[in-house]
Protein backbone atom coordinates (compact mmCIF):
# COMPACT_ATOMS: atom_id res chain seq x y z
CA UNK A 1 1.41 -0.19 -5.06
CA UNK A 2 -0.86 0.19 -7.93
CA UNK A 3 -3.37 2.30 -6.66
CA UNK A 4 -4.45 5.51 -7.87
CA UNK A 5 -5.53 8.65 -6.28
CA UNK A 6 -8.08 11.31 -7.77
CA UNK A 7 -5.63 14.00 -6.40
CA UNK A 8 -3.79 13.09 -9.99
CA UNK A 9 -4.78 14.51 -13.66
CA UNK A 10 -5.31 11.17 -15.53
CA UNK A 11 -4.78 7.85 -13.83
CA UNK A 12 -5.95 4.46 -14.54
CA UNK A 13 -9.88 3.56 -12.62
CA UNK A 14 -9.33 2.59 -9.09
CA UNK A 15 -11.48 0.58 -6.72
CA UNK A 16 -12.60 2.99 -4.01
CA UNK A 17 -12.71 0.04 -1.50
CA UNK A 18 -9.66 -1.71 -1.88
CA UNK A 19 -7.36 0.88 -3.74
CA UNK A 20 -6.14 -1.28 -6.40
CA UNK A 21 -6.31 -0.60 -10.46
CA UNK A 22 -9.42 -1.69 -11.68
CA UNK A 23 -9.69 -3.72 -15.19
CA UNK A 24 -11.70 -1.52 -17.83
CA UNK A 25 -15.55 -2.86 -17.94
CA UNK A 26 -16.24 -5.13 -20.65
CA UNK A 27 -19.73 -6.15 -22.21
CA UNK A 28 -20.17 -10.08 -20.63
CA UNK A 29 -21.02 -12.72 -22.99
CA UNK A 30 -24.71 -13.45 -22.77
CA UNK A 31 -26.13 -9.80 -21.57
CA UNK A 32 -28.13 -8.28 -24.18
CA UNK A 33 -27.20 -5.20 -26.09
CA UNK A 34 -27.68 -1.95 -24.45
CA UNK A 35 -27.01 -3.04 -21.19
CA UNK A 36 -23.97 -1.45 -18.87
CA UNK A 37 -20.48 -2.92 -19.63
CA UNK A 38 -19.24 -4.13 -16.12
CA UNK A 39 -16.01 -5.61 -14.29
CA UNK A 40 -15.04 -7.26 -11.10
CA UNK A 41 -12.32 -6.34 -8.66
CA UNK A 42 -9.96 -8.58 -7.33
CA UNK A 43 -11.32 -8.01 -3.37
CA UNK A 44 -14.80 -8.66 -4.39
CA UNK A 45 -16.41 -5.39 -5.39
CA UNK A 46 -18.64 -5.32 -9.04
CA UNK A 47 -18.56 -2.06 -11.26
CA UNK A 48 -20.95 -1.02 -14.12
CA UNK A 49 -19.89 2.01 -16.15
CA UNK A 50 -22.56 4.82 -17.65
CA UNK A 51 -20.72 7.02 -20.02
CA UNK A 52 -22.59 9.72 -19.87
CA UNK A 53 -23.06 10.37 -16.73
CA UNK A 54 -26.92 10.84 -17.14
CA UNK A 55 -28.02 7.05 -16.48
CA UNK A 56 -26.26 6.00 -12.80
CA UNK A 57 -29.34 4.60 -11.28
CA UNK A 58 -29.62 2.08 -13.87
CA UNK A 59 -25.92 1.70 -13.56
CA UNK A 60 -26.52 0.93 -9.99
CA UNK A 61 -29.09 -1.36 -10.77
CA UNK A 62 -26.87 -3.24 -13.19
CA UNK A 63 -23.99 -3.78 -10.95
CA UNK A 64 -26.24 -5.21 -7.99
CA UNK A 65 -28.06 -7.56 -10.63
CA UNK A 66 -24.50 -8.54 -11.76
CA UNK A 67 -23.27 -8.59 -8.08
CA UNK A 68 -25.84 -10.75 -7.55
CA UNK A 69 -25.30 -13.30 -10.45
CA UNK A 70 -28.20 -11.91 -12.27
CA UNK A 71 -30.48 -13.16 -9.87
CA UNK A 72 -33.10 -10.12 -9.55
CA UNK A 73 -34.95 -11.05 -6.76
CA UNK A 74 -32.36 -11.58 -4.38
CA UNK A 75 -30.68 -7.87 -5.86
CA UNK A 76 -33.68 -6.14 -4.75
CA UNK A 77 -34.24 -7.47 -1.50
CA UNK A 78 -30.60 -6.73 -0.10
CA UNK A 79 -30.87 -3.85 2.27
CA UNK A 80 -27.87 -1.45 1.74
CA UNK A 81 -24.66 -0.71 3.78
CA UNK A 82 -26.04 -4.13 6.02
CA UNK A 83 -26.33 -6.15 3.12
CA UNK A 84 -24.06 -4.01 0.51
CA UNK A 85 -21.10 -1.24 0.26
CA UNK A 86 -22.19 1.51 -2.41
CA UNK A 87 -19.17 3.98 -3.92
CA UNK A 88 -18.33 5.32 -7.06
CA UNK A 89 -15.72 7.25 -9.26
CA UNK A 90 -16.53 10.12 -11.46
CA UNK A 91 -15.16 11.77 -14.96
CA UNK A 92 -14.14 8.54 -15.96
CA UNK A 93 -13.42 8.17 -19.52
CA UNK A 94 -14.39 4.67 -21.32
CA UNK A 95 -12.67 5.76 -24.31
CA UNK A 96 -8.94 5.71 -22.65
CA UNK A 97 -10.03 3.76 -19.25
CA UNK A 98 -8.59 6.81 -17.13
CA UNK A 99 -10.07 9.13 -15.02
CA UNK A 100 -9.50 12.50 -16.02
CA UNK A 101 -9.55 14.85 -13.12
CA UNK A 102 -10.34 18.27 -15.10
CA UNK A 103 -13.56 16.79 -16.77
CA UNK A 104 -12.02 17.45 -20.28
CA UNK A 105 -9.93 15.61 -22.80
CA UNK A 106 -8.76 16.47 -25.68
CA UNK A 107 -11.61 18.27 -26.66
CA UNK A 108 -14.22 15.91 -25.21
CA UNK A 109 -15.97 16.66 -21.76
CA UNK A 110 -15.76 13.63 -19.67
CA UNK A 111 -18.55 12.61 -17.22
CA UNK A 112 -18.17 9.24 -17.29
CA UNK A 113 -19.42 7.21 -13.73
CA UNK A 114 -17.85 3.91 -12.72
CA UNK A 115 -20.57 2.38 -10.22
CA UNK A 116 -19.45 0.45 -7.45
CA UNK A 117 -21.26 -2.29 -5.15
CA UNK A 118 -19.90 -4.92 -2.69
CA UNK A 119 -21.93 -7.34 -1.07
CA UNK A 120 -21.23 -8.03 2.69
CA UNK A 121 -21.47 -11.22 4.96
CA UNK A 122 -23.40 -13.97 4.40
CA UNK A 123 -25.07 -12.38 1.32
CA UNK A 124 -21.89 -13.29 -0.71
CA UNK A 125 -22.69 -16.66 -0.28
CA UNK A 126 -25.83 -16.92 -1.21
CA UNK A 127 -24.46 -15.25 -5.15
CA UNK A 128 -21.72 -17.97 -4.92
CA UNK A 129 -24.08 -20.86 -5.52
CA UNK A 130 -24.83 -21.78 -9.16
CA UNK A 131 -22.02 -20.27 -10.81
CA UNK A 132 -19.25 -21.64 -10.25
CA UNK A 133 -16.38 -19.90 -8.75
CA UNK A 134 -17.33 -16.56 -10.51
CA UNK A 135 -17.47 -14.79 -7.30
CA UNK A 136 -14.00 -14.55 -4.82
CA UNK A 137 -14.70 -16.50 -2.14
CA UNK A 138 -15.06 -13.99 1.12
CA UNK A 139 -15.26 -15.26 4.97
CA UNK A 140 -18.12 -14.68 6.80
CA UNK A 141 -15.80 -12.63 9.40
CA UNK A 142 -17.66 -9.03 9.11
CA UNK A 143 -17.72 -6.29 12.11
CA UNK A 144 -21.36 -5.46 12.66
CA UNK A 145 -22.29 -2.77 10.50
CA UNK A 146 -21.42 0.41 12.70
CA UNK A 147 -24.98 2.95 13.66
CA UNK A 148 -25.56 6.14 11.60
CA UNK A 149 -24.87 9.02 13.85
CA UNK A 150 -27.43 11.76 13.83
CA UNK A 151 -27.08 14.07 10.82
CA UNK A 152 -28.07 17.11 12.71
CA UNK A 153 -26.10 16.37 15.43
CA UNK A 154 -23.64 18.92 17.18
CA UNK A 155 -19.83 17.85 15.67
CA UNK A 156 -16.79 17.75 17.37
CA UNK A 157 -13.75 18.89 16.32
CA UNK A 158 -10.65 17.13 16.83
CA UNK A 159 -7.27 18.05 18.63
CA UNK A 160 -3.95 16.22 18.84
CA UNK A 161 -4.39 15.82 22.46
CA UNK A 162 -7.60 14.80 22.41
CA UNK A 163 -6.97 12.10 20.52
CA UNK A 164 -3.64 11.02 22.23
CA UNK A 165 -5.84 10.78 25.26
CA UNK A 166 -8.40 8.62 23.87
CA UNK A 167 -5.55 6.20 22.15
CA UNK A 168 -3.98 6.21 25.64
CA UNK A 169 -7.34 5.51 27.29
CA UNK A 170 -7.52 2.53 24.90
CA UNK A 171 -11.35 4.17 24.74
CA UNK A 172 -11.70 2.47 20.87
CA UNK A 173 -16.09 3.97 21.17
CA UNK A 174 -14.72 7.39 22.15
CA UNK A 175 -12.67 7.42 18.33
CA UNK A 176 -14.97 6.10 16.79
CA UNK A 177 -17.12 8.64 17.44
CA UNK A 178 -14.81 12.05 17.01
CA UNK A 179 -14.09 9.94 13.57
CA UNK A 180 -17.13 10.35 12.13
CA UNK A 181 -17.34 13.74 13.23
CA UNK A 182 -13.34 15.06 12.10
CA UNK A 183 -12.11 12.29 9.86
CA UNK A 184 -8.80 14.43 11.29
CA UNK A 185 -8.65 11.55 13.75
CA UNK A 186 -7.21 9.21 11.82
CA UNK A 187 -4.67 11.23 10.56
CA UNK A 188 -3.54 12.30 14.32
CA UNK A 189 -3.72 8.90 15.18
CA UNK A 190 -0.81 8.42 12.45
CA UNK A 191 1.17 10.87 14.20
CA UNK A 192 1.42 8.80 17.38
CA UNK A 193 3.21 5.86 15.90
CA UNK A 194 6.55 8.43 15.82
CA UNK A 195 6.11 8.56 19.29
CA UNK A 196 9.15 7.83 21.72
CA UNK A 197 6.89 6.34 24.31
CA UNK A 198 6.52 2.08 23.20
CA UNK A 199 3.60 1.83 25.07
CA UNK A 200 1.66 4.57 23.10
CA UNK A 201 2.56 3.30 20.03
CA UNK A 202 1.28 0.23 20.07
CA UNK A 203 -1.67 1.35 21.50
CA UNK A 204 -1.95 3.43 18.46
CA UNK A 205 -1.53 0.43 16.34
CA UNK A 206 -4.18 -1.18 17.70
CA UNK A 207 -6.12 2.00 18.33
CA UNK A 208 -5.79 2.43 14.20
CA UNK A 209 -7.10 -1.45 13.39
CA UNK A 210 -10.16 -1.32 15.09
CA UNK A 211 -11.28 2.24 14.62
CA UNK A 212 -10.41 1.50 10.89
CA UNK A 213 -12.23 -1.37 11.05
CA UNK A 214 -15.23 0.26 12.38
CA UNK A 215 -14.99 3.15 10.02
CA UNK A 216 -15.25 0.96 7.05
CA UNK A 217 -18.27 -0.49 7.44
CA UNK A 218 -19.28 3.26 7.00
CA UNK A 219 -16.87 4.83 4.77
CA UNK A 220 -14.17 1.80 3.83
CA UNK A 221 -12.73 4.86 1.06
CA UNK A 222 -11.80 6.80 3.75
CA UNK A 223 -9.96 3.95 5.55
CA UNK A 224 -8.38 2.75 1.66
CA UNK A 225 -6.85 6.15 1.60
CA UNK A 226 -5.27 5.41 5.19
CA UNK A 227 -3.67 2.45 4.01
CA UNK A 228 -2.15 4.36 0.85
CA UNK A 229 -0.79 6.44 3.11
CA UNK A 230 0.68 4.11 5.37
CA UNK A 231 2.42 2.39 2.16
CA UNK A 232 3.53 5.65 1.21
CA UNK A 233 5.59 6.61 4.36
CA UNK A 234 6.67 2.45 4.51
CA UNK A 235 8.49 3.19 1.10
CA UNK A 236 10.66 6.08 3.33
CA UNK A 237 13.31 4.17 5.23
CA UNK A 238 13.57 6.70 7.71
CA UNK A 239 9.63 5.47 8.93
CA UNK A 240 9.24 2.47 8.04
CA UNK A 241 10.40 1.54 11.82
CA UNK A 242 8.63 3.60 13.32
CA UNK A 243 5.04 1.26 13.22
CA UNK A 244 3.84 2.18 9.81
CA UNK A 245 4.16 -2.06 8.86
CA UNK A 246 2.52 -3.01 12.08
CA UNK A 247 -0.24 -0.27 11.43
CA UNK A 248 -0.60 -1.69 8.13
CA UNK A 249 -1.13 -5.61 9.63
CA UNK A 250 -3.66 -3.87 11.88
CA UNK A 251 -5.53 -2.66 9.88
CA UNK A 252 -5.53 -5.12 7.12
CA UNK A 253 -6.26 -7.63 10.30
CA UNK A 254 -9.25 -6.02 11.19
CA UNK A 255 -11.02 -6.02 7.68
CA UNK A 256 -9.15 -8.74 5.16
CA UNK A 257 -12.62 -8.88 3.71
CA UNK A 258 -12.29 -5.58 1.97
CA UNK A 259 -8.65 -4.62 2.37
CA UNK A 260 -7.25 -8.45 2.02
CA UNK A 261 -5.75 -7.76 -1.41
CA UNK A 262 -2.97 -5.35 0.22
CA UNK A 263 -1.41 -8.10 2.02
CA UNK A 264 1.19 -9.26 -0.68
CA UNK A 265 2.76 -5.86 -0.84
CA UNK A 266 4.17 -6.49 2.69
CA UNK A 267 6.71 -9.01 1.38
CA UNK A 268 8.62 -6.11 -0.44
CA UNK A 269 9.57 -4.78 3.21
CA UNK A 270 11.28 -7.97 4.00
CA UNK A 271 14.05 -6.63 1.54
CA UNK A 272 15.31 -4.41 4.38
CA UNK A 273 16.21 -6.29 7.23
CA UNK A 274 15.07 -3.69 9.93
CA UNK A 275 11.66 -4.27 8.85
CA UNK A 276 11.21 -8.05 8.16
CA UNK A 277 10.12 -8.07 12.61
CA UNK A 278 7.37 -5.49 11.66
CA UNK A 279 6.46 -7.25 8.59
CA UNK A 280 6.16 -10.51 10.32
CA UNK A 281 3.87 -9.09 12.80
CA UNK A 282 1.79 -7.64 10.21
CA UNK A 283 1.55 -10.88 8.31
CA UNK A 284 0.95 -12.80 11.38
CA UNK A 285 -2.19 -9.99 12.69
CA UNK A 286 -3.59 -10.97 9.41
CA UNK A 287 -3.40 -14.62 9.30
CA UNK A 288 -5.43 -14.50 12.60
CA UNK A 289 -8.63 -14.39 10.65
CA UNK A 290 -7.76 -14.94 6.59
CA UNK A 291 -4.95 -17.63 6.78
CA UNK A 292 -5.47 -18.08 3.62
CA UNK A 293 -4.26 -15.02 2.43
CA UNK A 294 -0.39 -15.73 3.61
CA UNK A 295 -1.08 -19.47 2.51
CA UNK A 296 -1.48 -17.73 -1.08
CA UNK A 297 2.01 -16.01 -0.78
CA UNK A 298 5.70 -17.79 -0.99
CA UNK A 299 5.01 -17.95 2.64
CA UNK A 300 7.39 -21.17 2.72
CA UNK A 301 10.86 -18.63 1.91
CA UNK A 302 10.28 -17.53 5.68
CA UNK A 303 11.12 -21.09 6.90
CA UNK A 304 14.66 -20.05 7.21
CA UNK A 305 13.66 -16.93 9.74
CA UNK A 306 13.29 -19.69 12.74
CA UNK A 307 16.82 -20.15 12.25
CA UNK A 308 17.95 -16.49 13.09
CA UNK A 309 19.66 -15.56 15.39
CA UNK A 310 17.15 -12.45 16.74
CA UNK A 311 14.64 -14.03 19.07
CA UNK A 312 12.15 -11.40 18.04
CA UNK A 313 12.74 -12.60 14.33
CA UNK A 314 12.29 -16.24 15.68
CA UNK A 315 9.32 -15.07 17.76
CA UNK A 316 7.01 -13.50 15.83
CA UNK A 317 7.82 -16.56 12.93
CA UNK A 318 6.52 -18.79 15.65
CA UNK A 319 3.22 -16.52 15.40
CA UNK A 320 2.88 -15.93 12.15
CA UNK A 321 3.67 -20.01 11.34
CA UNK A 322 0.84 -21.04 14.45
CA UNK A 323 -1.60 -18.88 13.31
CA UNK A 324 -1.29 -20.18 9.23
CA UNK A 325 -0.65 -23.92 11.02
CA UNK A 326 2.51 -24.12 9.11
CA UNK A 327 3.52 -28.11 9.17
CA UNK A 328 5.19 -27.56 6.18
CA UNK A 329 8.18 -26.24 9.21
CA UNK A 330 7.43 -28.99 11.78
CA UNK A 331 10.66 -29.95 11.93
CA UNK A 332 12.38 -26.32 12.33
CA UNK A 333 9.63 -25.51 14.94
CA UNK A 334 10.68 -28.95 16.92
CA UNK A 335 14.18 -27.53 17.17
CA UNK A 336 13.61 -24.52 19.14
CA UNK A 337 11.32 -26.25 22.12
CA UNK A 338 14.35 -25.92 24.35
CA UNK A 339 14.84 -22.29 23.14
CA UNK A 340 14.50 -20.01 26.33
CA UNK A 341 15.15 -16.90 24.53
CA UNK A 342 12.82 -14.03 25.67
CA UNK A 343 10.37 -12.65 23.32
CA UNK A 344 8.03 -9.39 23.75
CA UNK A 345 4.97 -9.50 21.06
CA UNK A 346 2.49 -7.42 21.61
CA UNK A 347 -1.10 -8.33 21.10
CA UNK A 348 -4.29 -5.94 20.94
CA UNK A 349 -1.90 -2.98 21.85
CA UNK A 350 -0.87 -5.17 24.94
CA UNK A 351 3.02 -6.93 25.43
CA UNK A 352 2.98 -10.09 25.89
CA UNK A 353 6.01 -11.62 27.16
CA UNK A 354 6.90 -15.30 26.40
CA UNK A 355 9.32 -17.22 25.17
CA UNK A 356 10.53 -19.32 22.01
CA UNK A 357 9.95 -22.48 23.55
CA UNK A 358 6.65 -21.54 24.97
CA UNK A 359 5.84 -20.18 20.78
CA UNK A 360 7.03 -23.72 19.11
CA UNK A 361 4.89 -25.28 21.60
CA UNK A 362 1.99 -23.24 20.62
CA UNK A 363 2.75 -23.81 16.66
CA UNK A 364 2.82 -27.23 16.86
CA UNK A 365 -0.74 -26.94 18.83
CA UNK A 366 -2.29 -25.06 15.96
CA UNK A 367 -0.15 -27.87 13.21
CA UNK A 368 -1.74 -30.88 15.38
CA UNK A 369 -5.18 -29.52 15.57
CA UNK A 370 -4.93 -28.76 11.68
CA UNK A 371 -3.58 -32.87 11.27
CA UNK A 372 -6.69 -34.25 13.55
CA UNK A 373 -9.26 -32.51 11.04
């Protein structure tokens, strides 16, 4: 993974939606002098930097403008979080293009302010037009924007049982809400994936995809960190099994708009065979709204996985292939629709028990439907 936390001393600018290494701002050809330098991250977001630290609100102002593809008007009509995503990342140096944790380097006090905007929903459309492909292309598949609770409100604070009963409730409003009150949830919610009990885990899968979901159209940072931390524990082989992949396709599921860019690090778990079921799963969560994020990957090196002899391995294939309408692997799909193997997947927390015949059938749906268009 190549993102960076601000827990470090000096490490390289980070988006704080996405997670990923940033690429220092640069002055674009055609501004004038004296404007911000600025930079574009690969999941979307815009960035103008103010090196001193004294002029963010015209930083702000630059990066919608630039957001917007200099159009003005339509910058200052955008309402925020329902039109836009705000964050930003302090003591960053332009100098060395590194944050510097302590505020000081070498001498030099660093208050440096990387400002960050992402447009949301349709508005990303409307800055596509004109210019070319300057802007990533991002689906119109947005959760509503989730309501501000009320600041003066009574908190909660959350308890490891109190969560495990809402997760086991499947009660998705109930963690929403202790969420924005003790962020702790998210982090007990973690907890239950080492859980002995099948059921519960899975519920906490899905549990953790749409509460992160919802959470990031508040606080996406806050859900960015999550995901480090799921990557972290997936690099342990110990956990990796233990739902930390299928936590990851979850969640990645739920928002590919924003957190889309993670999903090529999943291939790296298909090195160890114990985790190439959870990593199909994940793929296959996220394929059911961004396709064309495993389309982008070597997806075609999993062709030989419908050949395997572990049903689940052949089942969630099936899934991940349907869902990505695969015809590329029409012909290895034909050959299992007399496979009567038995195959659990579980969907929205739920099993689902089918079978590979039942799956090719279903693939070659999707791969017809794809053909008639």
């Amino acid at each position: 993974m190549a993102a960076k936390k601000s827990s470090d001393i000096n490490v390289l600018p980070w988006c704080p939606f996405c997670g990923q290494t940033v690429d220092k701002p640069k002055e674009p050809e055609g501004r004038k002098l004296g404007e911000f330098p600025v930079g574009r991250c690969q999941c979307g977001a815009v960035y103008a930097c103010d090196a001193t630290g004294w002029n963010v609100g015209a930083a702000m102002i630059e990066a919608m403008v630039y957001a917007c593809n200099d159009n003005w008007d339509l910058a200052w009509d955008l309402n925020p979080e329902e039109d836009y995503l705000t964050d930003r990342i302090e003591r960053y140096d332009e100098i060395t293009n590194q944050v510097v944790e302590t505020g000081n380097l070498d001498g030099r006090k660093i208050k440096g302010v990387l400002y960050f905007v992402r447009l949301q929903g349709e508005i990303t459309g409307l800055t596509e037009k004109g210019k070319g492909n300057e802007l990533p292309k991002i689906p119109p598949y947005v959760p509503v924007l989730e309501a501000e609770r009320e600041p003066k409100r009574t908190k909660k604070r959350a308890t490891k049982p109190t969560v495990q009963s809402l997760v086991e409730a499947e009660d998705i409003d109930g963690l929403v809400d202790l969420t924005f009150d003790d962020v702790r949830v998210l982090r007990f919610m973690l907890r239950l994936l080492y859980s002995i009990d099948e059921s519960l885990r899975w519920k906490a899968i899905n549990a953790l995809g749409k509460v992160g979901a919802r959470i990031a159209t508040r606080r996406p940072g806050k859900i960015s960190d999550l995901l480090h931390r799921l990557f972290a524990a997936c690099s342990d082989s110990a956990s990796s099994g233990w739902g930390n992949i299928e936590a990851i396709g979850a969640i990645i599921g739920e928002r590919p708009d924003i957190f889309g860019s993670f999903s090529h690090h999943l291939l790296n778990f298909f090195e160890d065979p114990a985790s190439q079921v959870s990593t199909l799963w994940a793929l296959g969560s996220i394929a059911k709204h961004r396709p064309d994020l495993i389309r982008k990957m070597p997806f075609y090196r999993l062709f030989c996985l419908l050949e395997y002899a572990d049903p689940n391995i052949r089942g969630n294939a099936l899934r991940l292939f349907a869902r990505i309408q695969a015809g590329e692997a029409r012909s290895k799909i034909e050959n299992l629709l007399s496979d009567q193997a038995s195959v659990t997947i579980y969907e929205e927390g739920r099993p689902m028990k089918t079978t590979i015949a039942e799956l090719a059938r279903t693939a070659l749906d999707h791969i017809n439907k794809q053909g008639e268009k």
